[in-house]
C-alpha atoms as a PDB file:
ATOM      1  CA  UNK A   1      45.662  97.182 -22.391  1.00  0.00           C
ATOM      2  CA  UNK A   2      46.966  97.511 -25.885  1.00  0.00           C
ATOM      3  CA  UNK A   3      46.673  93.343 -26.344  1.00  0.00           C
ATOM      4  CA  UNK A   4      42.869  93.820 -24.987  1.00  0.00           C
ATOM      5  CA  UNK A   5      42.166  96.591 -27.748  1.00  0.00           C
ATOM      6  CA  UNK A   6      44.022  94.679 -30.007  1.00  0.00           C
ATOM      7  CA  UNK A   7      41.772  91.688 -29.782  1.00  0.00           C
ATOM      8  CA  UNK A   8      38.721  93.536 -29.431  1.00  0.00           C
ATOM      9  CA  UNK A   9      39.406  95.252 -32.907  1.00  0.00           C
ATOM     10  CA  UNK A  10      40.133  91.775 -34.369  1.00  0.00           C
ATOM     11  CA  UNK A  11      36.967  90.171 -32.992  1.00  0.00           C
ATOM     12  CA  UNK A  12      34.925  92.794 -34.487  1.00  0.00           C
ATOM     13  CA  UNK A  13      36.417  92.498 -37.275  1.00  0.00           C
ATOM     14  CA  UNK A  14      35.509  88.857 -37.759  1.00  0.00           C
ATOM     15  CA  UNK A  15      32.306  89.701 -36.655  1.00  0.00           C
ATOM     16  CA  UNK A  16      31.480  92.057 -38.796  1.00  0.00           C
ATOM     17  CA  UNK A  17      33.372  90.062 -41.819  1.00  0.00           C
ATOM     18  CA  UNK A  18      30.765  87.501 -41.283  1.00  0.00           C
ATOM     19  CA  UNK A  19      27.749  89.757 -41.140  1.00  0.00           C
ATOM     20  CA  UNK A  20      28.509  91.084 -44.753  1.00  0.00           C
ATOM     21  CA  UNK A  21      29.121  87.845 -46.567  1.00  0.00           C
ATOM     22  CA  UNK A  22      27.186  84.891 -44.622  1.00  0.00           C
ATOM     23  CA  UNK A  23      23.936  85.892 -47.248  1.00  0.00           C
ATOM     24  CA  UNK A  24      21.176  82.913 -46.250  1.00  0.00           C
ATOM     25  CA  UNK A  25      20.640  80.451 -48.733  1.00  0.00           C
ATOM     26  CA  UNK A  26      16.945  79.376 -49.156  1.00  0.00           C
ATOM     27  CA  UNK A  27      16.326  77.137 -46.316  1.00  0.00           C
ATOM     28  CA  UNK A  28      12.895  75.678 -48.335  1.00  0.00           C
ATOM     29  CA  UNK A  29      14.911  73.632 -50.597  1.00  0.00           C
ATOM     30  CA  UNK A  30      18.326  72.077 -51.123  1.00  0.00           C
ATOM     31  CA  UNK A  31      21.384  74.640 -51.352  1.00  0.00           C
ATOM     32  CA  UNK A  32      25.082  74.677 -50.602  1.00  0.00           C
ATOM     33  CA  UNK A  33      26.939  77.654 -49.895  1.00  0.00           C
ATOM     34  CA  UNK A  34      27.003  80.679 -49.398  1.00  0.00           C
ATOM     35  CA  UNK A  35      30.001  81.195 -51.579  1.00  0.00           C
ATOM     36  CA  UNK A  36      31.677  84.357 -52.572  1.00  0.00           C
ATOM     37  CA  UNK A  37      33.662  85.528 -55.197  1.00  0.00           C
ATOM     38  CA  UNK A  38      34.973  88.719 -56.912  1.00  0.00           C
ATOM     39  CA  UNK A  39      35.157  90.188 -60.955  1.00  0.00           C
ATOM     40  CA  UNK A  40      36.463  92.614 -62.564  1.00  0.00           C
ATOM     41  CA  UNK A  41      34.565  94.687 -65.236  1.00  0.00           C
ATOM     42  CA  UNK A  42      35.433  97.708 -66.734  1.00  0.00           C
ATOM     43  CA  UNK A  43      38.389  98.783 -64.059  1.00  0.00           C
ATOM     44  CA  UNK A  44      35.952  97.780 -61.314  1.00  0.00           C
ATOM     45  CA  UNK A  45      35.622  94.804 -58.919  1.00  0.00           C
ATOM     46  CA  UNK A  46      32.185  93.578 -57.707  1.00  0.00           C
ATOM     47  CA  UNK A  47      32.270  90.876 -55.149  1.00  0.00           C
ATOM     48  CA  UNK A  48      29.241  88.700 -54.964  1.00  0.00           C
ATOM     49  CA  UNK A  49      27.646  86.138 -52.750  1.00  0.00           C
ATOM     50  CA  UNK A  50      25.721  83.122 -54.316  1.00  0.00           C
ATOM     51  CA  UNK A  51      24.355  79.791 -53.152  1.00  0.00           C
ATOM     52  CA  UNK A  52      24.168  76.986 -55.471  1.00  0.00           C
ATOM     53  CA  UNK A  53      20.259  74.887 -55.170  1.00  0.00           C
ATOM     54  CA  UNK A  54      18.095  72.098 -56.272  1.00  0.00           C
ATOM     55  CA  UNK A  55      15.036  73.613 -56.235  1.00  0.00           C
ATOM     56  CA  UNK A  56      11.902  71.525 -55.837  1.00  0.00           C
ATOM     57  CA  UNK A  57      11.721  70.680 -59.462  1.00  0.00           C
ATOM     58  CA  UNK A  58      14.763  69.605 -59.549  1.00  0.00           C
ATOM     59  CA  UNK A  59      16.288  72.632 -61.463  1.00  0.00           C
ATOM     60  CA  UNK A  60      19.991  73.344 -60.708  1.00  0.00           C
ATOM     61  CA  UNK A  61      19.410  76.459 -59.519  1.00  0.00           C
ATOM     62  CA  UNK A  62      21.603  79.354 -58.838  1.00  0.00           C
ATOM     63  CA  UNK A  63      21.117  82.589 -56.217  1.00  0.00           C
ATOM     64  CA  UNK A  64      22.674  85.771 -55.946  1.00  0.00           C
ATOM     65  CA  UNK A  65      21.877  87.349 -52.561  1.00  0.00           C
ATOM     66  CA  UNK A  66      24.423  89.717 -52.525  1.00  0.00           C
ATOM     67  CA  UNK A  67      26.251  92.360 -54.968  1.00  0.00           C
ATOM     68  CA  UNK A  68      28.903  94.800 -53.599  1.00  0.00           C
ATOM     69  CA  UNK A  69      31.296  97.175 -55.216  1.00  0.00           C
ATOM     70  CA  UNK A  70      34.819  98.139 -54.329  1.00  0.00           C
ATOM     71  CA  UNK A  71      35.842 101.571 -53.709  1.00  0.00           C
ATOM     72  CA  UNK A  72      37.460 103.770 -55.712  1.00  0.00           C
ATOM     73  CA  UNK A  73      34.270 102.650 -57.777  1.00  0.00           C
ATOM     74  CA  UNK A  74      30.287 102.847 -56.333  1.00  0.00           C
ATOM     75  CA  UNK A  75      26.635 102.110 -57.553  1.00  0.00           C
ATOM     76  CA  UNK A  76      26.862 104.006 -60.331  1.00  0.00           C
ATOM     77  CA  UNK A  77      29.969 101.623 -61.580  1.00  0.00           C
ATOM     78  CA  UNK A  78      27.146  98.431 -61.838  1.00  0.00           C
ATOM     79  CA  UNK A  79      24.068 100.266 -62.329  1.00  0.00           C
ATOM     80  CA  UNK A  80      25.611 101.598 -66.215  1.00  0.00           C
ATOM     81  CA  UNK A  81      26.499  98.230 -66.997  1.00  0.00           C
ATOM     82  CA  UNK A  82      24.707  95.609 -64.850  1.00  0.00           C
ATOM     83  CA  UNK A  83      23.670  93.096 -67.223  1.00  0.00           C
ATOM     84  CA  UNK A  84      26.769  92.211 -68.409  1.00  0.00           C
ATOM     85  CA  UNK A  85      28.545  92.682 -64.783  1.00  0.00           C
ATOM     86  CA  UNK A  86      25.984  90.299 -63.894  1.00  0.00           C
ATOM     87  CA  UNK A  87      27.462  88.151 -66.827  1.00  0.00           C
ATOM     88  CA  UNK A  88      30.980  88.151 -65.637  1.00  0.00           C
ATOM     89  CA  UNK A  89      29.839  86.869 -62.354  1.00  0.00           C
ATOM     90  CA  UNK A  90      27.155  84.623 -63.728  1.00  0.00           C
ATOM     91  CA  UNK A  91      30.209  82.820 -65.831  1.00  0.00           C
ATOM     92  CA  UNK A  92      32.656  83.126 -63.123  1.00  0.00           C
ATOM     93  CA  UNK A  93      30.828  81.097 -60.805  1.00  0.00           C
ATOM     94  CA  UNK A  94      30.715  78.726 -63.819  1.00  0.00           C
ATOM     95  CA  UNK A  95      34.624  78.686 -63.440  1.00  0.00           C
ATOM     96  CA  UNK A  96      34.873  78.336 -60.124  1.00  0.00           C
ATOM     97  CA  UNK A  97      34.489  74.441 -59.797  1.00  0.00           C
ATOM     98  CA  UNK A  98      31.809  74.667 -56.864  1.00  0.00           C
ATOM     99  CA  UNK A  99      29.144  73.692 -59.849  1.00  0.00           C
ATOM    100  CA  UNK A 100      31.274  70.298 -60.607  1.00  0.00           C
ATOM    101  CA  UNK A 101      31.623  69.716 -56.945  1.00  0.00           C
ATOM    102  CA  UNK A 102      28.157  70.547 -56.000  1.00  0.00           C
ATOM    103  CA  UNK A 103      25.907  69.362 -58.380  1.00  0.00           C
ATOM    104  CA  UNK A 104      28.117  66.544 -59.584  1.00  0.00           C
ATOM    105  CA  UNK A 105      28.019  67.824 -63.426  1.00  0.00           C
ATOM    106  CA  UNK A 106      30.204  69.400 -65.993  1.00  0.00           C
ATOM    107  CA  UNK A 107      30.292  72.603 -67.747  1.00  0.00           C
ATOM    108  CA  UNK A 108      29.658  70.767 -71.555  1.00  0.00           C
ATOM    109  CA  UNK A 109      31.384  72.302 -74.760  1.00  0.00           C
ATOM    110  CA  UNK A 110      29.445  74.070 -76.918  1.00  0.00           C
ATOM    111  CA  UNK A 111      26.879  73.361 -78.582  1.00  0.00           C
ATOM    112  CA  UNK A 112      25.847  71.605 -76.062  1.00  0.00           C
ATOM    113  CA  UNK A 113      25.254  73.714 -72.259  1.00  0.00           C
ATOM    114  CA  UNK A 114      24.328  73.759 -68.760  1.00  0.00           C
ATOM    115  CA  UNK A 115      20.815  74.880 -67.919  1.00  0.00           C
ATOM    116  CA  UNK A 116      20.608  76.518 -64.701  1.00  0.00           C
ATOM    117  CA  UNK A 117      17.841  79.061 -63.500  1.00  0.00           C
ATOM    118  CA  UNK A 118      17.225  82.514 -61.506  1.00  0.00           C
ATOM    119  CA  UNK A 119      14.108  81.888 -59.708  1.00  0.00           C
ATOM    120  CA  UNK A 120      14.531  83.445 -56.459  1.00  0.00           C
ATOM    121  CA  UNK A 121      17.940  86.023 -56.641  1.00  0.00           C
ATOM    122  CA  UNK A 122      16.092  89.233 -57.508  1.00  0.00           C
ATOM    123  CA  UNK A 123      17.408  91.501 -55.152  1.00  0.00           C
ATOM    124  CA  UNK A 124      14.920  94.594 -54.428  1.00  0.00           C
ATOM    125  CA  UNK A 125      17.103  97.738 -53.900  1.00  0.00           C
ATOM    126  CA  UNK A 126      17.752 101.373 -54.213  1.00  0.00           C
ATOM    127  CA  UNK A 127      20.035 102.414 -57.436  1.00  0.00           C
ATOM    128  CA  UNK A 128      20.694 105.845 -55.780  1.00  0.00           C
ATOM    129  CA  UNK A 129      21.040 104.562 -52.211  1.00  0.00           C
ATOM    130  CA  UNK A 130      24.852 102.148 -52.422  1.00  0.00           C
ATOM    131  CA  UNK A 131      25.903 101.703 -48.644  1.00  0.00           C
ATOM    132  CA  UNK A 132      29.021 102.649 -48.342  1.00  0.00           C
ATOM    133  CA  UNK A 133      31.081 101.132 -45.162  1.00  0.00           C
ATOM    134  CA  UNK A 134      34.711 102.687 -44.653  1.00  0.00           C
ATOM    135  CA  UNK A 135      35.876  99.772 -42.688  1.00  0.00           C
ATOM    136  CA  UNK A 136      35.857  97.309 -45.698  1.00  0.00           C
ATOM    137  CA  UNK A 137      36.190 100.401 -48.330  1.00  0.00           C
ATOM    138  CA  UNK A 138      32.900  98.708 -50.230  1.00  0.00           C
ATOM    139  CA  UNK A 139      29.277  99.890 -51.418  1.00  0.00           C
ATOM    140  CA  UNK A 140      26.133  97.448 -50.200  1.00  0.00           C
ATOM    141  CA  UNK A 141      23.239  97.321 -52.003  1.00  0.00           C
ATOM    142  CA  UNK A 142      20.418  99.418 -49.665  1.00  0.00           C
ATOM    143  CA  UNK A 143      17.890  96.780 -49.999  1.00  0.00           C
ATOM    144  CA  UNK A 144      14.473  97.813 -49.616  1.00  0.00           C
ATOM    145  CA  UNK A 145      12.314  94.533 -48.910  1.00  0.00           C
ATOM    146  CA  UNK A 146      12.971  90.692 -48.775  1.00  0.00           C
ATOM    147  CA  UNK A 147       9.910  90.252 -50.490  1.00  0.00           C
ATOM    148  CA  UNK A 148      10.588  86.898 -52.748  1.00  0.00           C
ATOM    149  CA  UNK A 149      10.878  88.029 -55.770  1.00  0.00           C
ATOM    150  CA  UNK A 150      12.145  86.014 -59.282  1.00  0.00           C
ATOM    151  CA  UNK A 151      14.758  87.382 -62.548  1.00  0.00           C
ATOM    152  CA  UNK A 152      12.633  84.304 -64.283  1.00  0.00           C
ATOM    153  CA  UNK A 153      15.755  83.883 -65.872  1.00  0.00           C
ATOM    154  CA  UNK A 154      16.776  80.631 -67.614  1.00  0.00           C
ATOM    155  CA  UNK A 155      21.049  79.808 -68.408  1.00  0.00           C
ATOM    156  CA  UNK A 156      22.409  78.069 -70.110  1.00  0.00           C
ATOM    157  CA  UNK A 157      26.444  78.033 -69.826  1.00  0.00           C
ATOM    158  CA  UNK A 158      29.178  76.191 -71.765  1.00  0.00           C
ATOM    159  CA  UNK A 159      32.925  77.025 -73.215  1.00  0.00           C
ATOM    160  CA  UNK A 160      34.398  75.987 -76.349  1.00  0.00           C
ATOM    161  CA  UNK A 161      38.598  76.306 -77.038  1.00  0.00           C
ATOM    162  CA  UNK A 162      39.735  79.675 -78.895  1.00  0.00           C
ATOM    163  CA  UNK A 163      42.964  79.754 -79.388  1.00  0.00           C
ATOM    164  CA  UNK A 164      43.990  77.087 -76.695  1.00  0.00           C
ATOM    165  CA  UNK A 165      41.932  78.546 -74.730  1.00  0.00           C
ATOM    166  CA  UNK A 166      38.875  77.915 -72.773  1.00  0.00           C
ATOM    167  CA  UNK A 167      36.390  80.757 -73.422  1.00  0.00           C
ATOM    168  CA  UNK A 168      32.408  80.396 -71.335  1.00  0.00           C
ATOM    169  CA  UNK A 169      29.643  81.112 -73.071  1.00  0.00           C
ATOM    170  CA  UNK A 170      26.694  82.248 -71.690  1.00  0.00           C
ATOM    171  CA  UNK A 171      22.779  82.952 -72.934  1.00  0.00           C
ATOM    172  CA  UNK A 172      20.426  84.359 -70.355  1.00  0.00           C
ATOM    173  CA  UNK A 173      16.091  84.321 -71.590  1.00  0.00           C
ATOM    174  CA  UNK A 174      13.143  85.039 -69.477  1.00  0.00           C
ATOM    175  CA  UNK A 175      11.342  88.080 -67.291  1.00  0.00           C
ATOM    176  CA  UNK A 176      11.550  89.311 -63.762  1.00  0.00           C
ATOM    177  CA  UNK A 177       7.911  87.824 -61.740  1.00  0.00           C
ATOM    178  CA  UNK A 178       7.017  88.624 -58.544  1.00  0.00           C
ATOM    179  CA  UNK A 179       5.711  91.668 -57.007  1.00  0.00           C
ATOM    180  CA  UNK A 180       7.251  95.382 -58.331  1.00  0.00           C
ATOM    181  CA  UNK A 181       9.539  97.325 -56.349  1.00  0.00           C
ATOM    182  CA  UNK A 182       8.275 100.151 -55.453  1.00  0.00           C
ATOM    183  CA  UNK A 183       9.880 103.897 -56.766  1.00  0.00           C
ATOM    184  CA  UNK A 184      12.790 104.814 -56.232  1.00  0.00           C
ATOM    185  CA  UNK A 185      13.717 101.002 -55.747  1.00  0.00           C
ATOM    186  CA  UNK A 186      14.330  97.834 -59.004  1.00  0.00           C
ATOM    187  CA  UNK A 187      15.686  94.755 -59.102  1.00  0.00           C
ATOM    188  CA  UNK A 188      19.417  93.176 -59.911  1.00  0.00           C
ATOM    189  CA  UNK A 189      17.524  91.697 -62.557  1.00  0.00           C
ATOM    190  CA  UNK A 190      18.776  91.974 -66.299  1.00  0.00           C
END
């Protein structure tokens, strides 16, 4: 009886470990992924889902369909400092080698960069509404629509050697298009 409980408990477990991170890419053009990964900002860590695209313009394109942050931190943690939490993970993924391996390019050295684009990642949630699940011991974003919705956002990435070592750069331009969300809900988007 124990061994039946046992496995029950583990196959939820995968279960449910598969609900929170298997985000959808965009299934109207080319992506690979989802991948995850996790930062650390500010004695926080936010893991993040992302899928890596060539969008129908051929723009590398990359998606962030999912934010979450580790307890003993919450919401609050990545609404006070978003943008540049959004930075970290932005420059992460650039570290992670999936962008060499997917796209078949290279992070170039400064001045020179990768130009990548935020076209369909803004994520429409509630700021005062983080999910919490005491299973994983994380806060979800409470999304409020799937609405398609666009940061607008243009990146451009690349590193140059301080001190031995490799440091990323990273410059963000543009505005969030698509339709508002509505009070109390915004976007991921800054």
């Amino acid at each position: 009886m124990k061994k039946k409980i046992f496995l029950l408990f583990a196959a939820l477990a995968i279960v449910f470990a598969n609900v929170v991170v298997q985000a959808d890419c965009p299934t109207d053009i080319y992506c690979d992924g989802p991948f995850t990964g996790t930062v650390s900002y500010d004695g926080c860590d936010y893991d993040y889902v992302y899928c890596l695209c060539i969008n129908n313009e051929n723009f590398h394109e990359v998606v962030l369909t999912d934010i979450i942050v580790r307890y003993p931190c919450n919401g609050d943690n990545f609404e006070l400092k978003k943008g540049l939490i959004t930075d970290n993970i932005l420059i992460d993924i650039a570290k992670s080698g999936n962008i060499e391996t997917c796209w078949s390019v290279d992070i170039p050295e400064c001045p020179d960069a990768l130009c990548m684009v935020r076209w369909r990642d803004a994520i429409c949630y509630d700021p005062e509404r983080w999910d919490y699940d005491s299973t994983t011991c994380k806060w979800y974003m409470h999304k409020c629509d799937n609405e398609l919705r666009s940061c607008g956002e243009t990146i451009y990435i690349c590193w140059e050697l301080i001190n031995n070592e490799i440091v990323y750069n990273i410059t963000r331009s543009g505005r969030q298009y698509g339709p508002e969300c509505t009070d109390p809900c915004t976007t991921n988007c800054e």
